[in-house]
PDB file of N, CA and C in Angstrom:
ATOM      1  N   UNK A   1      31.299  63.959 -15.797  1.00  0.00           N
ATOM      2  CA  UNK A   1      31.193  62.515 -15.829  1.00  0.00           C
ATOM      3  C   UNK A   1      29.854  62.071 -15.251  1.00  0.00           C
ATOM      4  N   UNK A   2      29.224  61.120 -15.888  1.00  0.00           N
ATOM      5  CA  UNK A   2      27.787  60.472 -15.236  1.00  0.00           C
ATOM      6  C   UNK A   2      28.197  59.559 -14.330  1.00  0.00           C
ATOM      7  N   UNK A   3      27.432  59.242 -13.229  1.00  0.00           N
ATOM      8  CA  UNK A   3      27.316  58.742 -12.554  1.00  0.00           C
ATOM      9  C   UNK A   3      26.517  57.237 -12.893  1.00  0.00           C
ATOM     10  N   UNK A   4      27.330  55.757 -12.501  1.00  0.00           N
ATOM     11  CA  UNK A   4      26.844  54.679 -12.964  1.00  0.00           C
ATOM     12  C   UNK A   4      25.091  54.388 -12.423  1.00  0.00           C
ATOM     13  N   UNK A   5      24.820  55.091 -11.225  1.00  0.00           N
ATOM     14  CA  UNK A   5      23.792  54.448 -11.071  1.00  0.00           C
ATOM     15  C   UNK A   5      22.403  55.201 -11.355  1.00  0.00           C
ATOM     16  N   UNK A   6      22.560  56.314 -12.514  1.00  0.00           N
ATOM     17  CA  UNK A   6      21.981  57.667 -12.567  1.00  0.00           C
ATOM     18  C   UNK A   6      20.220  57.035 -12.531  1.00  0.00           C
ATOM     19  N   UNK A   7      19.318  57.796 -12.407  1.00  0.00           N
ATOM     20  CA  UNK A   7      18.081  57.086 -12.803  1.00  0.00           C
ATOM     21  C   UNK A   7      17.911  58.091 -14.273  1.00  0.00           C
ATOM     22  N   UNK A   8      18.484  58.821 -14.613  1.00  0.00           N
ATOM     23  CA  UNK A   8      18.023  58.841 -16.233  1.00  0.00           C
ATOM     24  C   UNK A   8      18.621  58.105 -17.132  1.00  0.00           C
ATOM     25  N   UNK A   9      17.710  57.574 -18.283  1.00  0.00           N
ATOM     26  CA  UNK A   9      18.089  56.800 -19.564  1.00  0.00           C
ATOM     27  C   UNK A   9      18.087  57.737 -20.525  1.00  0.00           C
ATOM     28  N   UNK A  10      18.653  57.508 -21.742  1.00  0.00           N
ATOM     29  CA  UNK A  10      18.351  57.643 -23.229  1.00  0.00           C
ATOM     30  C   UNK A  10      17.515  57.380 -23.357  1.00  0.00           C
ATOM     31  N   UNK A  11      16.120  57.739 -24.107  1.00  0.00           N
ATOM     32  CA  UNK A  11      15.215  56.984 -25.210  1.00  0.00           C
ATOM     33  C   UNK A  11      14.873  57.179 -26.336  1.00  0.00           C
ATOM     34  N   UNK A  12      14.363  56.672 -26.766  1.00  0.00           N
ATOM     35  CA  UNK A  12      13.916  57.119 -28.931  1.00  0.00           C
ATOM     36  C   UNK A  12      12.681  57.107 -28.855  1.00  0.00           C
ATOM     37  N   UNK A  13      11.581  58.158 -29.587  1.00  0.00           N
ATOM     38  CA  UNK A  13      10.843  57.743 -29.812  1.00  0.00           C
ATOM     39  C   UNK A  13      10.143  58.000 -31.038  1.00  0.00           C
ATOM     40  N   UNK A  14       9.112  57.097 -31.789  1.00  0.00           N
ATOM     41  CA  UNK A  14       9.560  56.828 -33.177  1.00  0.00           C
ATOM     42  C   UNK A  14       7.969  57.399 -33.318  1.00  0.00           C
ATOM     43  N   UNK A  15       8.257  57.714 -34.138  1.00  0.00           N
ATOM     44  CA  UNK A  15       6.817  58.538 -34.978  1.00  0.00           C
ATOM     45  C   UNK A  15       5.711  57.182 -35.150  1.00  0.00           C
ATOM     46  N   UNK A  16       4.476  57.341 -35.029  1.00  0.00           N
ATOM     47  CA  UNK A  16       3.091  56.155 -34.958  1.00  0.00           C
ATOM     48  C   UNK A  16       3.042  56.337 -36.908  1.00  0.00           C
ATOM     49  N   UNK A  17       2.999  57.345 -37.274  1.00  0.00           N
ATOM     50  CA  UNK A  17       2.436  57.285 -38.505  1.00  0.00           C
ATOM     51  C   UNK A  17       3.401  56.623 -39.596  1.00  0.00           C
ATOM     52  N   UNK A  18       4.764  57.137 -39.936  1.00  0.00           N
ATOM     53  CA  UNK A  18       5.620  56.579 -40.626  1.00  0.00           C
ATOM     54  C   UNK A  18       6.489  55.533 -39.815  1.00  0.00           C
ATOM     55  N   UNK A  19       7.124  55.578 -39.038  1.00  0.00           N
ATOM     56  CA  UNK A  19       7.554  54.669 -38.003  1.00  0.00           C
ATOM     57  C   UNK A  19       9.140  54.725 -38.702  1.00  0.00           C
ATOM     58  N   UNK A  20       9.293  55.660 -39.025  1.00  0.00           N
ATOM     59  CA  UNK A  20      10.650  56.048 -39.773  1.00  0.00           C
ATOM     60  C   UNK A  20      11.755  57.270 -38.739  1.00  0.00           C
ATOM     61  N   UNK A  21      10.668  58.324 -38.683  1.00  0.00           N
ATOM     62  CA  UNK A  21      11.521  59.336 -38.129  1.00  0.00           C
ATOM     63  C   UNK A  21      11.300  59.137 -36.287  1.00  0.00           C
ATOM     64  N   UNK A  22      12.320  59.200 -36.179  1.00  0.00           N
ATOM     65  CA  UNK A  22      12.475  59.023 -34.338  1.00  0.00           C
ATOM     66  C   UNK A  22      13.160  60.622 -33.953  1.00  0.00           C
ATOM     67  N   UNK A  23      13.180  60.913 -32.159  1.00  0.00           N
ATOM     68  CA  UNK A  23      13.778  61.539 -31.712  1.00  0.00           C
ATOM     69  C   UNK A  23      14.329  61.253 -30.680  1.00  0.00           C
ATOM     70  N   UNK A  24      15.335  62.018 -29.957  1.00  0.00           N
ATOM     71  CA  UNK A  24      15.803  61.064 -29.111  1.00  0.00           C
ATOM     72  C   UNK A  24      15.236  62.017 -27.387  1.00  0.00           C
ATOM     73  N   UNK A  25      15.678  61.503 -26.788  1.00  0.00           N
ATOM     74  CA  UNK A  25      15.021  62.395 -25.235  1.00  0.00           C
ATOM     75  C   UNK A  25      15.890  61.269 -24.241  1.00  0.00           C
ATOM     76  N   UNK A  26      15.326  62.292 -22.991  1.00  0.00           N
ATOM     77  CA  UNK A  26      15.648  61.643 -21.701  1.00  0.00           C
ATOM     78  C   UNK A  26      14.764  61.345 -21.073  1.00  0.00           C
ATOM     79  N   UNK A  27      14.602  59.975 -20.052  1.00  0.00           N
ATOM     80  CA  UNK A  27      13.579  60.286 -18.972  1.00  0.00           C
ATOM     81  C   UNK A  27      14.393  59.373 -17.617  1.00  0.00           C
ATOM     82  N   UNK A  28      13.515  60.400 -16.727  1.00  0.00           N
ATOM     83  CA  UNK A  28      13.550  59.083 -15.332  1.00  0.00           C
ATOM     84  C   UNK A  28      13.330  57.976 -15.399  1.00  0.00           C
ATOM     85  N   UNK A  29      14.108  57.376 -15.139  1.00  0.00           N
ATOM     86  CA  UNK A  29      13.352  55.818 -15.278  1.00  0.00           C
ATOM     87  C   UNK A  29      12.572  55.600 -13.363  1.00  0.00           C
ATOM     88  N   UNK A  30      13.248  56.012 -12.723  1.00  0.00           N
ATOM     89  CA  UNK A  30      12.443  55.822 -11.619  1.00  0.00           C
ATOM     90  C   UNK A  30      11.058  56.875 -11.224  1.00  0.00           C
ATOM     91  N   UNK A  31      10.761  57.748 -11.567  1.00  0.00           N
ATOM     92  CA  UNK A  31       9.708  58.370 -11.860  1.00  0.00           C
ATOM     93  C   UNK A  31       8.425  58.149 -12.697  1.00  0.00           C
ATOM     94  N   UNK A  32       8.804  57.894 -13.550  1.00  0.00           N
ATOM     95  CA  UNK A  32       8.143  57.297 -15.109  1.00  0.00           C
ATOM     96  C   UNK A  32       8.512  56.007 -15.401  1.00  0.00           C
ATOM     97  N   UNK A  33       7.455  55.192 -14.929  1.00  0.00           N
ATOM     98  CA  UNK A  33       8.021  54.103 -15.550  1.00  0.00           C
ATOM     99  C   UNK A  33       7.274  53.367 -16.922  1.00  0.00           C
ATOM    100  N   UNK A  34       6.044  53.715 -16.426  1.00  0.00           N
ATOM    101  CA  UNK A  34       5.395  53.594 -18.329  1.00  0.00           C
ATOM    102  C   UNK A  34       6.420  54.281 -19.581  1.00  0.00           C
ATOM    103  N   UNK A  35       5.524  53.765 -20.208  1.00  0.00           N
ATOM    104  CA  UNK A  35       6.476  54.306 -21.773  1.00  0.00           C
ATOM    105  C   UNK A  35       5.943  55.765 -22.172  1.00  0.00           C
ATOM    106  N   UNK A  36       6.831  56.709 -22.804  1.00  0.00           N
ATOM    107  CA  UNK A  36       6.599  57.796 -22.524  1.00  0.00           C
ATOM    108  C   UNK A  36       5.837  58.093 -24.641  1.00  0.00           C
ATOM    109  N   UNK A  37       5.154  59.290 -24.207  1.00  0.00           N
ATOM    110  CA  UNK A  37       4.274  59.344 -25.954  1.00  0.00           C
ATOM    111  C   UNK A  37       4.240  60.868 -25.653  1.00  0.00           C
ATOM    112  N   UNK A  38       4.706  61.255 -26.800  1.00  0.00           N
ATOM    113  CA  UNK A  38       4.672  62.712 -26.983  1.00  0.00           C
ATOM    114  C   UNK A  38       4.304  63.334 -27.850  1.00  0.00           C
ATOM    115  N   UNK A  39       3.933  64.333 -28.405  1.00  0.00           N
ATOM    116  CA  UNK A  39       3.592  64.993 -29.534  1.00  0.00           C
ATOM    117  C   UNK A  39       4.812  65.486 -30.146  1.00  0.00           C
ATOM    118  N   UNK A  40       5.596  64.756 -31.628  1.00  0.00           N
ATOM    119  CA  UNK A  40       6.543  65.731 -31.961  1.00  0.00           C
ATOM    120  C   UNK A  40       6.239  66.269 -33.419  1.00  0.00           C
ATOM    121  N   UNK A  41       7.281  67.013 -33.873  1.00  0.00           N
ATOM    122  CA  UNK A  41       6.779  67.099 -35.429  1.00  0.00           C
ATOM    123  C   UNK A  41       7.783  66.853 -35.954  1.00  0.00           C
ATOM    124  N   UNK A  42       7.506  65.971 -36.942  1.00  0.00           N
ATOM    125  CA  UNK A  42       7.686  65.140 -38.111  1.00  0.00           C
ATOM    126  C   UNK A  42       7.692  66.110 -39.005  1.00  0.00           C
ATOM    127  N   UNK A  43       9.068  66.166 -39.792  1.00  0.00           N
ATOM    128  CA  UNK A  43       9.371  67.280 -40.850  1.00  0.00           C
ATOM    129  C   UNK A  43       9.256  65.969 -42.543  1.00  0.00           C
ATOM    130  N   UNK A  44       9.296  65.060 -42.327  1.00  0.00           N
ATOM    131  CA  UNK A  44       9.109  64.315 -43.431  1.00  0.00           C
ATOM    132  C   UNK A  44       7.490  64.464 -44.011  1.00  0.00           C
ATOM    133  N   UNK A  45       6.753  64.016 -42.929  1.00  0.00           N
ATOM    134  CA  UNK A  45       4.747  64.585 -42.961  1.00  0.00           C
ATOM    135  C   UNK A  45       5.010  65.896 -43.129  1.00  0.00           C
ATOM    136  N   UNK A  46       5.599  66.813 -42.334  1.00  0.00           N
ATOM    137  CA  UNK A  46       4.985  67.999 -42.349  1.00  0.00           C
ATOM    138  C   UNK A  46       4.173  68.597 -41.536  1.00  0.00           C
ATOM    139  N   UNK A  47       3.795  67.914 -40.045  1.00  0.00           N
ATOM    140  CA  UNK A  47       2.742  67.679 -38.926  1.00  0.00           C
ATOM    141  C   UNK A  47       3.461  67.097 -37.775  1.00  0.00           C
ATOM    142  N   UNK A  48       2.439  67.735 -37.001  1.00  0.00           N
ATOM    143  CA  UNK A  48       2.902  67.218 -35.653  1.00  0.00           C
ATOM    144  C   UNK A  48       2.236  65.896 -35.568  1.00  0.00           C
ATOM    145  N   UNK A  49       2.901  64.635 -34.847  1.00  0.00           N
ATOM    146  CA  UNK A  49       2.609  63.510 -34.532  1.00  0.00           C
ATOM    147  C   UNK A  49       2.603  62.403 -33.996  1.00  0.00           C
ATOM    148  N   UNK A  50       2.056  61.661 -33.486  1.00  0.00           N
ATOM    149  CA  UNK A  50       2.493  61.135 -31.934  1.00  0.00           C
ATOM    150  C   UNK A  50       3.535  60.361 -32.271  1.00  0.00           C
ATOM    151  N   UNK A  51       4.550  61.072 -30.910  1.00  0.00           N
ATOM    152  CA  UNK A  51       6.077  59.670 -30.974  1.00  0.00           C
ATOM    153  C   UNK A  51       5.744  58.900 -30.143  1.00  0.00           C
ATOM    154  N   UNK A  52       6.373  57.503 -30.223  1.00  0.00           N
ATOM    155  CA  UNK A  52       6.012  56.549 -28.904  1.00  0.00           C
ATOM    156  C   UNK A  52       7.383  56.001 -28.420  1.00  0.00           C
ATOM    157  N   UNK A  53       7.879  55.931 -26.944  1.00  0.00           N
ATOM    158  CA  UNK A  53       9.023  55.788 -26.601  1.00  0.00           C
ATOM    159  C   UNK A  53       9.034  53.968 -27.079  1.00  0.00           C
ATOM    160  N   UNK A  54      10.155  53.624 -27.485  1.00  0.00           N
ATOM    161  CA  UNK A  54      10.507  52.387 -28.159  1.00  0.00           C
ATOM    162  C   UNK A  54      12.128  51.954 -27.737  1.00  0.00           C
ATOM    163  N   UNK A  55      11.747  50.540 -26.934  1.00  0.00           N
ATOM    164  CA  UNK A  55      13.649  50.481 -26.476  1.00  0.00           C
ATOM    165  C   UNK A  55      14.588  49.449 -27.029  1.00  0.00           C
TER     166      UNK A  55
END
């Protein structure tokens, strides 16, 4: 069972180029509080490509 006051969230983050394919992740929210950007790959492109966390 989670705990109500956890500091991790859910987040999505959605591909810059198509803005179609997302993934999903976790982060601290009290650690990290900017928005998080990652390199994922995008099997629709075919390439790796920046995701951007989106809430």
């Amino acid at each position: 069972m989670a705990k109500k006051s956890e500091a991790r969230e859910i987040i999505r983050l959605v591909c810059t180029e198509d803005g179609k394919h997302y993934v999903t992740t976790t982060k601290n929210k009290r650690n990290t509080t900017d928005r998080l950007e990652l390199m994922k790959y995008n099997p629709v492109l075919r390439k790796h490509t920046l995701h951007r966390e989106k809430k």
